[in-house]
PDB file of N, CA and C in Angstrom:
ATOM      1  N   UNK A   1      -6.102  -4.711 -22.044  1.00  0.00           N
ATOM      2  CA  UNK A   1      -5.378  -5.725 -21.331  1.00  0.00           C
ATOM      3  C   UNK A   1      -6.374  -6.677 -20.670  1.00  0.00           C
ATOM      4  N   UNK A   2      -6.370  -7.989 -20.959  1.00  0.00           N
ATOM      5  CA  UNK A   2      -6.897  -9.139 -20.143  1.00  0.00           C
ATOM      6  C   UNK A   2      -6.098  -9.733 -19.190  1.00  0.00           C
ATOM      7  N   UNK A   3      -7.024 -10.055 -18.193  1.00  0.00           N
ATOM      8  CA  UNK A   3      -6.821 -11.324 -16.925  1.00  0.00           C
ATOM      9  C   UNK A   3      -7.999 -12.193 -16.494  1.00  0.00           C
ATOM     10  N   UNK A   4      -7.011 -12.761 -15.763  1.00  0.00           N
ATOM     11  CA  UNK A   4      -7.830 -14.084 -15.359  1.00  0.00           C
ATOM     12  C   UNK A   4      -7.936 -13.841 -13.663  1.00  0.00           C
ATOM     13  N   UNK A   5      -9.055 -13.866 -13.077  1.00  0.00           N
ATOM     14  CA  UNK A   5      -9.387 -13.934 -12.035  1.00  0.00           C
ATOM     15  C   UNK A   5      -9.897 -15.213 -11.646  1.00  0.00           C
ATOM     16  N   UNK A   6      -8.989 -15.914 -10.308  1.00  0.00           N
ATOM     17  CA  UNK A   6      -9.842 -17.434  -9.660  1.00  0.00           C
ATOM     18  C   UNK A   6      -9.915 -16.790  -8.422  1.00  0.00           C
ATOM     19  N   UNK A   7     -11.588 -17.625  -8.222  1.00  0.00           N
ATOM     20  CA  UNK A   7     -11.786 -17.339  -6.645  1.00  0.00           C
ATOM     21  C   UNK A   7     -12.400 -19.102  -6.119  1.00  0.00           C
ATOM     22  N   UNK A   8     -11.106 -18.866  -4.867  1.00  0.00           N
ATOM     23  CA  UNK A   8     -11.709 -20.728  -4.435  1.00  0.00           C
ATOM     24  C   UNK A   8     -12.412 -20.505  -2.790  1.00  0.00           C
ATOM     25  N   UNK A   9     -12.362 -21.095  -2.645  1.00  0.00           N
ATOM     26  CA  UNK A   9     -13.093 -21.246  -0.900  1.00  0.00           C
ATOM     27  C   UNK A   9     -14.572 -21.918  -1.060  1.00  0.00           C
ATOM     28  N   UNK A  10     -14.854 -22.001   0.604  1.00  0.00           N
ATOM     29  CA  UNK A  10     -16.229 -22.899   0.648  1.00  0.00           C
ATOM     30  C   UNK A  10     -17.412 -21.615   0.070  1.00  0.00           C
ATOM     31  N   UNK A  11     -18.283 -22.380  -0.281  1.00  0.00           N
ATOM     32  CA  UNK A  11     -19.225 -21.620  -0.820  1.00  0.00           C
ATOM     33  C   UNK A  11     -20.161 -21.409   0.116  1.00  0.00           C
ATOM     34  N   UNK A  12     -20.776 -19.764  -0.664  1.00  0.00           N
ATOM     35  CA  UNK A  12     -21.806 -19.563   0.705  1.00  0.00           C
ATOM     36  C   UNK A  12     -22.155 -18.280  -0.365  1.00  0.00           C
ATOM     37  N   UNK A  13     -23.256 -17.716   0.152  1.00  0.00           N
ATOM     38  CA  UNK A  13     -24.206 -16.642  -0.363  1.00  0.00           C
ATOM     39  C   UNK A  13     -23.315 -15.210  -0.629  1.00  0.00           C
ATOM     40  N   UNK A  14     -23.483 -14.899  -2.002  1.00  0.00           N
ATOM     41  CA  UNK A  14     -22.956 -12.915  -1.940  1.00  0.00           C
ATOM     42  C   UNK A  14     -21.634 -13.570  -2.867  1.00  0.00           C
ATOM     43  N   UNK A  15     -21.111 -14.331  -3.139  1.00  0.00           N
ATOM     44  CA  UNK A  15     -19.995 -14.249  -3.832  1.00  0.00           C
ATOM     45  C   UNK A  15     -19.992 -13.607  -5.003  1.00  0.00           C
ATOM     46  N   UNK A  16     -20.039 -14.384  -6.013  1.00  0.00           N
ATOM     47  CA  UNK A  16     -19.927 -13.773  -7.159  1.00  0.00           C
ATOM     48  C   UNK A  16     -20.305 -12.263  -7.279  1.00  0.00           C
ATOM     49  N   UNK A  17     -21.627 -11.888  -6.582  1.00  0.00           N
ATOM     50  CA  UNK A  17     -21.863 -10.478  -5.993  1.00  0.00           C
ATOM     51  C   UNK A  17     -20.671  -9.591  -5.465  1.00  0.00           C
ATOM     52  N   UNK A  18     -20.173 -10.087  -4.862  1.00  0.00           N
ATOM     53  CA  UNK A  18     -19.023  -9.175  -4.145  1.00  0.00           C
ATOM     54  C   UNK A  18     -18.083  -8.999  -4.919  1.00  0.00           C
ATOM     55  N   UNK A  19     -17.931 -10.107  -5.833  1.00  0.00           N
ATOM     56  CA  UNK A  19     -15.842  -9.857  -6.401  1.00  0.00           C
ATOM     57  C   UNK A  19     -17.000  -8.739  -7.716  1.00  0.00           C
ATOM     58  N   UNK A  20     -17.971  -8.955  -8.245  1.00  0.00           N
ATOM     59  CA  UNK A  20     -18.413  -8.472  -9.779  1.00  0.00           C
ATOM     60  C   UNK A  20     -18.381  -6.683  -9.245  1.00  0.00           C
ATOM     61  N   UNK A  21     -19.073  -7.036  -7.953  1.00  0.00           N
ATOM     62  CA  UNK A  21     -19.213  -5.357  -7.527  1.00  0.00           C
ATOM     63  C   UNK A  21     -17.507  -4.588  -7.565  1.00  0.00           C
ATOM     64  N   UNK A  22     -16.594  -5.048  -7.115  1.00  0.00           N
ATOM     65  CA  UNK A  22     -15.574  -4.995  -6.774  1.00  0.00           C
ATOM     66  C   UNK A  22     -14.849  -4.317  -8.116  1.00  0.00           C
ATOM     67  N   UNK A  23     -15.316  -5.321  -9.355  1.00  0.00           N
ATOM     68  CA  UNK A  23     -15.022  -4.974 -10.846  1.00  0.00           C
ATOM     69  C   UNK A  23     -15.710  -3.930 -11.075  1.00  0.00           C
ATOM     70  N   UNK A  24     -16.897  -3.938 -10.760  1.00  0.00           N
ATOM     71  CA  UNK A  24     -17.718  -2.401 -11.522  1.00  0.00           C
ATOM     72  C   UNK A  24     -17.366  -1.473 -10.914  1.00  0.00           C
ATOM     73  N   UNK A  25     -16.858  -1.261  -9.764  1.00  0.00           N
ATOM     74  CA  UNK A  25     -16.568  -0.335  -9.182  1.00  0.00           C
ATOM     75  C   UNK A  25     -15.170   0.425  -9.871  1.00  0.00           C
ATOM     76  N   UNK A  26     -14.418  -0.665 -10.366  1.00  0.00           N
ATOM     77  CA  UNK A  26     -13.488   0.032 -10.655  1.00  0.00           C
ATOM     78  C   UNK A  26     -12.821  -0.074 -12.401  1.00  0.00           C
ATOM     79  N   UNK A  27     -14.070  -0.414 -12.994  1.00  0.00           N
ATOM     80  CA  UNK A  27     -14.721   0.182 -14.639  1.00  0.00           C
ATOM     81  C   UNK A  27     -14.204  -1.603 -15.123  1.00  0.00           C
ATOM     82  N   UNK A  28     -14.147  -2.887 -14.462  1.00  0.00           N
ATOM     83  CA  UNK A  28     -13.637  -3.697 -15.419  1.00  0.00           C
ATOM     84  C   UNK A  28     -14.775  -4.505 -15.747  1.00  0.00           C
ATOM     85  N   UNK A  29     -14.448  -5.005 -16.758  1.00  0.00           N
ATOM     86  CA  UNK A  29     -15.533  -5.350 -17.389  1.00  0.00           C
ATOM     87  C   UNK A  29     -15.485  -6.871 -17.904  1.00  0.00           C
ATOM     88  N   UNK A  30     -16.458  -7.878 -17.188  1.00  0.00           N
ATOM     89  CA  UNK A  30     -16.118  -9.075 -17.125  1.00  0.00           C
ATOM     90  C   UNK A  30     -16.919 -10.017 -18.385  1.00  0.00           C
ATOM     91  N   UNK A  31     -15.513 -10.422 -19.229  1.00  0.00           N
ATOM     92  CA  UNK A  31     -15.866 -10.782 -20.944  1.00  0.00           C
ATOM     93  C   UNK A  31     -16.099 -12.142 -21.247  1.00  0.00           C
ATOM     94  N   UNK A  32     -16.386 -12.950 -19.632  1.00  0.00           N
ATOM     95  CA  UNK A  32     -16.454 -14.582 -19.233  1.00  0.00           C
ATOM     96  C   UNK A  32     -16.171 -15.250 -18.073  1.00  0.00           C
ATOM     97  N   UNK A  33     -16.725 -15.976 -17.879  1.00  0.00           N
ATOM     98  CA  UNK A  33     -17.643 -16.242 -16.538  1.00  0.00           C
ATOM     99  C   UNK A  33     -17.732 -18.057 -16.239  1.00  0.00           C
ATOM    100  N   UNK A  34     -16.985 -18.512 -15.919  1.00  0.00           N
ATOM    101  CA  UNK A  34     -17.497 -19.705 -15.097  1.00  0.00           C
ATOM    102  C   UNK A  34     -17.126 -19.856 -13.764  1.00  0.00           C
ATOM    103  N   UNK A  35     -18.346 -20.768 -13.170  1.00  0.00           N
ATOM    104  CA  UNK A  35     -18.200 -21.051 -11.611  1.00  0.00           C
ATOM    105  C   UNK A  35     -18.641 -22.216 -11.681  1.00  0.00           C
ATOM    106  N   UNK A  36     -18.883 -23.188 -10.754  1.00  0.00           N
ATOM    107  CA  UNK A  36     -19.227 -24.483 -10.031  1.00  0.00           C
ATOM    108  C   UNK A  36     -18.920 -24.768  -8.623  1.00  0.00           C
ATOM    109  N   UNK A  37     -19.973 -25.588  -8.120  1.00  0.00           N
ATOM    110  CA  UNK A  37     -19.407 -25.858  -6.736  1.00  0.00           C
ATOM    111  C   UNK A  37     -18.956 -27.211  -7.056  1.00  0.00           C
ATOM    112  N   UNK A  38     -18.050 -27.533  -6.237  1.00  0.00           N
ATOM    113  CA  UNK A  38     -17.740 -28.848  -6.125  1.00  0.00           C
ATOM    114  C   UNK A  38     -17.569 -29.413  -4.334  1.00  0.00           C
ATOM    115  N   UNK A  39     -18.619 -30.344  -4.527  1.00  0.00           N
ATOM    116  CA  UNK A  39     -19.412 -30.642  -3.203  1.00  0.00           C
ATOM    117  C   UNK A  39     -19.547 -29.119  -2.135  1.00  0.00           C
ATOM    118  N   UNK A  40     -18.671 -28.916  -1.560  1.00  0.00           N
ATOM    119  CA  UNK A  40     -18.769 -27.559  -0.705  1.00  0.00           C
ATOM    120  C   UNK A  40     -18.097 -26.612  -1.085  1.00  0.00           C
ATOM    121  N   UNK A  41     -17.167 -26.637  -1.826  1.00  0.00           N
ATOM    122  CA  UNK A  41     -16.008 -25.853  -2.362  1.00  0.00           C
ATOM    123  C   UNK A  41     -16.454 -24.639  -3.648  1.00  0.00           C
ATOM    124  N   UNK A  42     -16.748 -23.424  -3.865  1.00  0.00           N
ATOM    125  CA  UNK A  42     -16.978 -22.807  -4.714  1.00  0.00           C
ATOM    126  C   UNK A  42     -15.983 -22.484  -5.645  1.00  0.00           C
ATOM    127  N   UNK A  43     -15.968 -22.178  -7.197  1.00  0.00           N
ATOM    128  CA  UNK A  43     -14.505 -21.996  -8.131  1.00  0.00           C
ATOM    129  C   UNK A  43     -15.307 -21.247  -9.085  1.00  0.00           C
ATOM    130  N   UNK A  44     -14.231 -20.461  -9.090  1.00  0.00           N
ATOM    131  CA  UNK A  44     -14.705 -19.537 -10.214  1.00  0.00           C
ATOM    132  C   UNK A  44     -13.451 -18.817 -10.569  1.00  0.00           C
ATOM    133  N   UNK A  45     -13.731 -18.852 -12.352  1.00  0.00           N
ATOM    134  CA  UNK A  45     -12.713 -18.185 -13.110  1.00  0.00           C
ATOM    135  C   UNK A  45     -13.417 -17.218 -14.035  1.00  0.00           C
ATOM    136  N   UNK A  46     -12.916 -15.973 -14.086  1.00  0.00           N
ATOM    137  CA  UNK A  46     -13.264 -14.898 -14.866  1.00  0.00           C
ATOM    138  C   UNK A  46     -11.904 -14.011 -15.563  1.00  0.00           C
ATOM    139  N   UNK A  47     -12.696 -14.190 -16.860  1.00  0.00           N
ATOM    140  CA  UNK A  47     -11.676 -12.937 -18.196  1.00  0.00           C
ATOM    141  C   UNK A  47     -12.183 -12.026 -17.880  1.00  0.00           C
ATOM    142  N   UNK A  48     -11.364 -11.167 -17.760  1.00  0.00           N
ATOM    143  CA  UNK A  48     -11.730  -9.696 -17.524  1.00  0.00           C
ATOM    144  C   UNK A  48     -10.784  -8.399 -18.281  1.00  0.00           C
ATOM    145  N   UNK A  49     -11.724  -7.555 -18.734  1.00  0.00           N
ATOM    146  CA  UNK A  49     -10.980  -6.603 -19.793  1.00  0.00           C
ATOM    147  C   UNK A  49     -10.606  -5.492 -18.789  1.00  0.00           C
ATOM    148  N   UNK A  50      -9.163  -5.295 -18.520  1.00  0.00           N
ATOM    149  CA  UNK A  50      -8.853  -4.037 -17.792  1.00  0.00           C
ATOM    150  C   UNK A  50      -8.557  -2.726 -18.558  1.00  0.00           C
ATOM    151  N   UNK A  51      -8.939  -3.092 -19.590  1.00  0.00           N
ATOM    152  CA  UNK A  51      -8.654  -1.741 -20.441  1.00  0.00           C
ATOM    153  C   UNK A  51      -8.829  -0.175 -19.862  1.00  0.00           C
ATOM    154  N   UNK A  52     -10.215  -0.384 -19.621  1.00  0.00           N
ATOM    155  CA  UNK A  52     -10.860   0.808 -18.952  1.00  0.00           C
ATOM    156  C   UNK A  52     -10.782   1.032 -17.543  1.00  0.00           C
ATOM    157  N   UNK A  53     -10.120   0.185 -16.811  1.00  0.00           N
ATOM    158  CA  UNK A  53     -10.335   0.027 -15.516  1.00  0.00           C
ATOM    159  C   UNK A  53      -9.696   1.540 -14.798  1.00  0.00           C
ATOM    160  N   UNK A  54     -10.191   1.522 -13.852  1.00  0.00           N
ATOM    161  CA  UNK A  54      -9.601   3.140 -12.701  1.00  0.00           C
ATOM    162  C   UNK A  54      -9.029   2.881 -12.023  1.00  0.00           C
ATOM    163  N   UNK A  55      -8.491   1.638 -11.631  1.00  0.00           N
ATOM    164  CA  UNK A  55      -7.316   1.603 -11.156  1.00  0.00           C
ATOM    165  C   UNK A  55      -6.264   0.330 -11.598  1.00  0.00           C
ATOM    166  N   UNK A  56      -5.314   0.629 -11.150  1.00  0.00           N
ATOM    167  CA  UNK A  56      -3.669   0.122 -11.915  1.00  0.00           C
ATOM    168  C   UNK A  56      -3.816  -1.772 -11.346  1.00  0.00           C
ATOM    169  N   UNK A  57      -3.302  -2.602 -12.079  1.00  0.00           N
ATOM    170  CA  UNK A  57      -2.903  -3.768 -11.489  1.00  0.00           C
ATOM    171  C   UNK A  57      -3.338  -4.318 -10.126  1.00  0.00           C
ATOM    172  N   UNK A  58      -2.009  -3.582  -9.929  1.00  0.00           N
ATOM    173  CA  UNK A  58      -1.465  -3.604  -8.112  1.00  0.00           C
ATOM    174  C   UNK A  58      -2.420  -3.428  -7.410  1.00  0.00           C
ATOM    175  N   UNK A  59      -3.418  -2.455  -7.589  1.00  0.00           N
ATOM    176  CA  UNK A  59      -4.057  -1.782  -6.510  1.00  0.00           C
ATOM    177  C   UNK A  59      -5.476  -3.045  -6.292  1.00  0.00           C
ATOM    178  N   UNK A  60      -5.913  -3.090  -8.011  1.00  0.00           N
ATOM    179  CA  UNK A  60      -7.084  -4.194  -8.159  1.00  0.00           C
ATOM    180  C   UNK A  60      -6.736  -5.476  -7.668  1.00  0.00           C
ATOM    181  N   UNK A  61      -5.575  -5.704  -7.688  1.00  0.00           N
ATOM    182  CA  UNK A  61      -4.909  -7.448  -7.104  1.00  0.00           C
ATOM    183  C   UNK A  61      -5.260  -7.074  -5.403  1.00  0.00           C
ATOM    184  N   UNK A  62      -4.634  -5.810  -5.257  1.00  0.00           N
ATOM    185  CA  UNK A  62      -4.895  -5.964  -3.445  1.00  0.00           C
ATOM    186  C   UNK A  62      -6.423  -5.624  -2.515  1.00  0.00           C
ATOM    187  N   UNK A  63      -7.033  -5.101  -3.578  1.00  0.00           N
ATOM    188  CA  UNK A  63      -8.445  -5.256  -3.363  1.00  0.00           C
ATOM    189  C   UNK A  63      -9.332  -6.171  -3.517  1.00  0.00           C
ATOM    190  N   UNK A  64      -8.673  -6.981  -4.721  1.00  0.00           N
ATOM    191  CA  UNK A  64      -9.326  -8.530  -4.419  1.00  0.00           C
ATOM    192  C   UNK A  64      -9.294  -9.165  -4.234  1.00  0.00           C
ATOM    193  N   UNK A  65      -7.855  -8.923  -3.394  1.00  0.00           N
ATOM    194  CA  UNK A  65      -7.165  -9.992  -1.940  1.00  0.00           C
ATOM    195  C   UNK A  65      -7.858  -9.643  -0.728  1.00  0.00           C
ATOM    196  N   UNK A  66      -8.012  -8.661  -0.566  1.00  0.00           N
ATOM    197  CA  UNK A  66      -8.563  -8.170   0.618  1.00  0.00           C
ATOM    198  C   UNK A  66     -10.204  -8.628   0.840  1.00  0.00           C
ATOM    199  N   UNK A  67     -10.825  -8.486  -0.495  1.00  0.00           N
ATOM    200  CA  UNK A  67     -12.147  -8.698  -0.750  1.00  0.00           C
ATOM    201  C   UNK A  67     -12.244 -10.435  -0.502  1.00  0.00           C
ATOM    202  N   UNK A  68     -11.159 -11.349  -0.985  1.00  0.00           N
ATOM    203  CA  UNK A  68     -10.913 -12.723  -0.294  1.00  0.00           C
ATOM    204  C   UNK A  68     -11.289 -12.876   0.535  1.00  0.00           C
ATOM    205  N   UNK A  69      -9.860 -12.340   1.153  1.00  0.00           N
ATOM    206  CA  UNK A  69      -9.749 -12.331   2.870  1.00  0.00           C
ATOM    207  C   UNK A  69     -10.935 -11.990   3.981  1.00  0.00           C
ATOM    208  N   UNK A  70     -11.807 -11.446   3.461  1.00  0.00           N
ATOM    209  CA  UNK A  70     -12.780 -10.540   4.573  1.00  0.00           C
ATOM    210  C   UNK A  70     -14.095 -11.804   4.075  1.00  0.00           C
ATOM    211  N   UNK A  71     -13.545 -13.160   3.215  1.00  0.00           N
ATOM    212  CA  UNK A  71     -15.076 -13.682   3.053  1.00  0.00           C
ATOM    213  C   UNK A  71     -14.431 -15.295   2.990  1.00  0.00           C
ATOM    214  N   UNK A  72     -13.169 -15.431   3.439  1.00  0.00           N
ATOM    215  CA  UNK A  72     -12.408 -16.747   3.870  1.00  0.00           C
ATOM    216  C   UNK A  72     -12.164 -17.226   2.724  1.00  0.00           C
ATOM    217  N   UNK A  73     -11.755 -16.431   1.326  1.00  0.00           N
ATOM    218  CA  UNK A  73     -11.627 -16.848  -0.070  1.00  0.00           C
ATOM    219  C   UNK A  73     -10.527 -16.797  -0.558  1.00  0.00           C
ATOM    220  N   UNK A  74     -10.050 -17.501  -1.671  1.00  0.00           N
ATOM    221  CA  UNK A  74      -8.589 -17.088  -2.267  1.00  0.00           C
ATOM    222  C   UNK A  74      -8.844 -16.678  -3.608  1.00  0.00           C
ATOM    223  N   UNK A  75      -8.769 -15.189  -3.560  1.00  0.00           N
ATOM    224  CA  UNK A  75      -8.802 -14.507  -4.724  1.00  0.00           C
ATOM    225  C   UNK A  75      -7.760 -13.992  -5.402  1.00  0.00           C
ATOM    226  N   UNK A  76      -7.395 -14.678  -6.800  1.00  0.00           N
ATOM    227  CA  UNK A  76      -6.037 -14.115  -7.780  1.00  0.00           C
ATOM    228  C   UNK A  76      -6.491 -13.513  -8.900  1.00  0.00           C
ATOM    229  N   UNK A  77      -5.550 -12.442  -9.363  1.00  0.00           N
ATOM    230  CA  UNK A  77      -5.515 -12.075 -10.637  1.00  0.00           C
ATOM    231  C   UNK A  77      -4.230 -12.683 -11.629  1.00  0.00           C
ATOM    232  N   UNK A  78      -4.291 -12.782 -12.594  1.00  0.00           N
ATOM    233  CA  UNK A  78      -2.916 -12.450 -13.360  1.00  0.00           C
ATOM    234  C   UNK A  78      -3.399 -12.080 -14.347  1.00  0.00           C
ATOM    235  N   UNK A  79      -2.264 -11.637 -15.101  1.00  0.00           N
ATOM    236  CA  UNK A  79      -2.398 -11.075 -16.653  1.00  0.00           C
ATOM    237  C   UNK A  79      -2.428 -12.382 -17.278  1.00  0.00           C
ATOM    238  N   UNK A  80      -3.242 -12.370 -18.130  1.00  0.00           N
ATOM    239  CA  UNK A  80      -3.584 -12.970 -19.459  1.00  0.00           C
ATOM    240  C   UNK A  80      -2.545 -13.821 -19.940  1.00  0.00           C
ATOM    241  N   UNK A  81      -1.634 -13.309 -20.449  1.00  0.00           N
ATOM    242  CA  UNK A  81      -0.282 -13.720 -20.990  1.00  0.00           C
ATOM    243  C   UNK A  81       0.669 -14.423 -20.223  1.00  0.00           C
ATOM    244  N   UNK A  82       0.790 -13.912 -18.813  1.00  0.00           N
ATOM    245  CA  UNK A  82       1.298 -14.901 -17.761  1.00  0.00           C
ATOM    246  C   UNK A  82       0.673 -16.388 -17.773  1.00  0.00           C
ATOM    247  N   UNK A  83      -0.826 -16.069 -17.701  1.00  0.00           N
ATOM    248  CA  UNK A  83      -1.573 -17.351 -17.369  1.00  0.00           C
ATOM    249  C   UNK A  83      -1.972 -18.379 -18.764  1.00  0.00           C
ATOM    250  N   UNK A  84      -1.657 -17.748 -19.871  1.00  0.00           N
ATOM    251  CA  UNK A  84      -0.982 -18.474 -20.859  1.00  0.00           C
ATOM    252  C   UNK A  84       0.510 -19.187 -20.697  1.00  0.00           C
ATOM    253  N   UNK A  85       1.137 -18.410 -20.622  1.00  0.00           N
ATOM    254  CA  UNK A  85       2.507 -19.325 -20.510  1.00  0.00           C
ATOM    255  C   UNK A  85       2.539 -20.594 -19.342  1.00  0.00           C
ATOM    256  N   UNK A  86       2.177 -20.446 -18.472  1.00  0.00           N
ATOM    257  CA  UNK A  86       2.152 -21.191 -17.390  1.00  0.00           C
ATOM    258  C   UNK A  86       1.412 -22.330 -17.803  1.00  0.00           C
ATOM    259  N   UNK A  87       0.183 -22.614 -18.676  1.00  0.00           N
ATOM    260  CA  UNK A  87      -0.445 -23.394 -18.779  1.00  0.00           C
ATOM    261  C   UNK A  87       0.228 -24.117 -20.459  1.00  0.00           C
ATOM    262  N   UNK A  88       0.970 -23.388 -21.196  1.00  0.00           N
ATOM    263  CA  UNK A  88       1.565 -24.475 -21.849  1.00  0.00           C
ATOM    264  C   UNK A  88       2.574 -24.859 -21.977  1.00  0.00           C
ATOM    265  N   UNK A  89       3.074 -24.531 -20.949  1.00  0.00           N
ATOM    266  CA  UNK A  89       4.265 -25.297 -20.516  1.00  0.00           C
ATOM    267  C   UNK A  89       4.439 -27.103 -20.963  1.00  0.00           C
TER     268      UNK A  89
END
């Protein structure tokens, strides 16, 4: 199973570090990778294979809300297929 992870907020040191740790920790395995700042603003979108992952959806969405929250970020997941439909609308 694939998703798409965005993380927005101002940029500052340890990011990408923190959400990747966040993934290894819990076996996912990230199959693509872009970021940019734009002027102060950091963005980043990542595919990520949950195949193997150790824990369920739910649990990884609220850990990398939380992992957001504790660094003034807005961190989403969705499934793959959701974030297909939405975009060809």
């Amino acid at each position: 199973m694939k998703s798409i992870i965005t993380v927005l907020g101002k940029d500052k040191t340890g990011i990408i570090a923190s959400i990747s740790s966040v993934l290894a920790e819990s076996n996912v395995n990230i199959l693509d990778i872009s970021q940019t700042i734009l002027q102060e603003y950091f963005t980043m979108i990542m595919l990520v294979d949950l195949s193997k992952s150790t824990k369920n959806f739910n649990e990884l969405k609220d850990i990398l809300a939380s992992k957001g929250k504790d660094m003034g970020l807005s961190v989403k997941i969705q499934h793959e297929d959701i974030f297909n439909s939405m975009h060809n609308i």
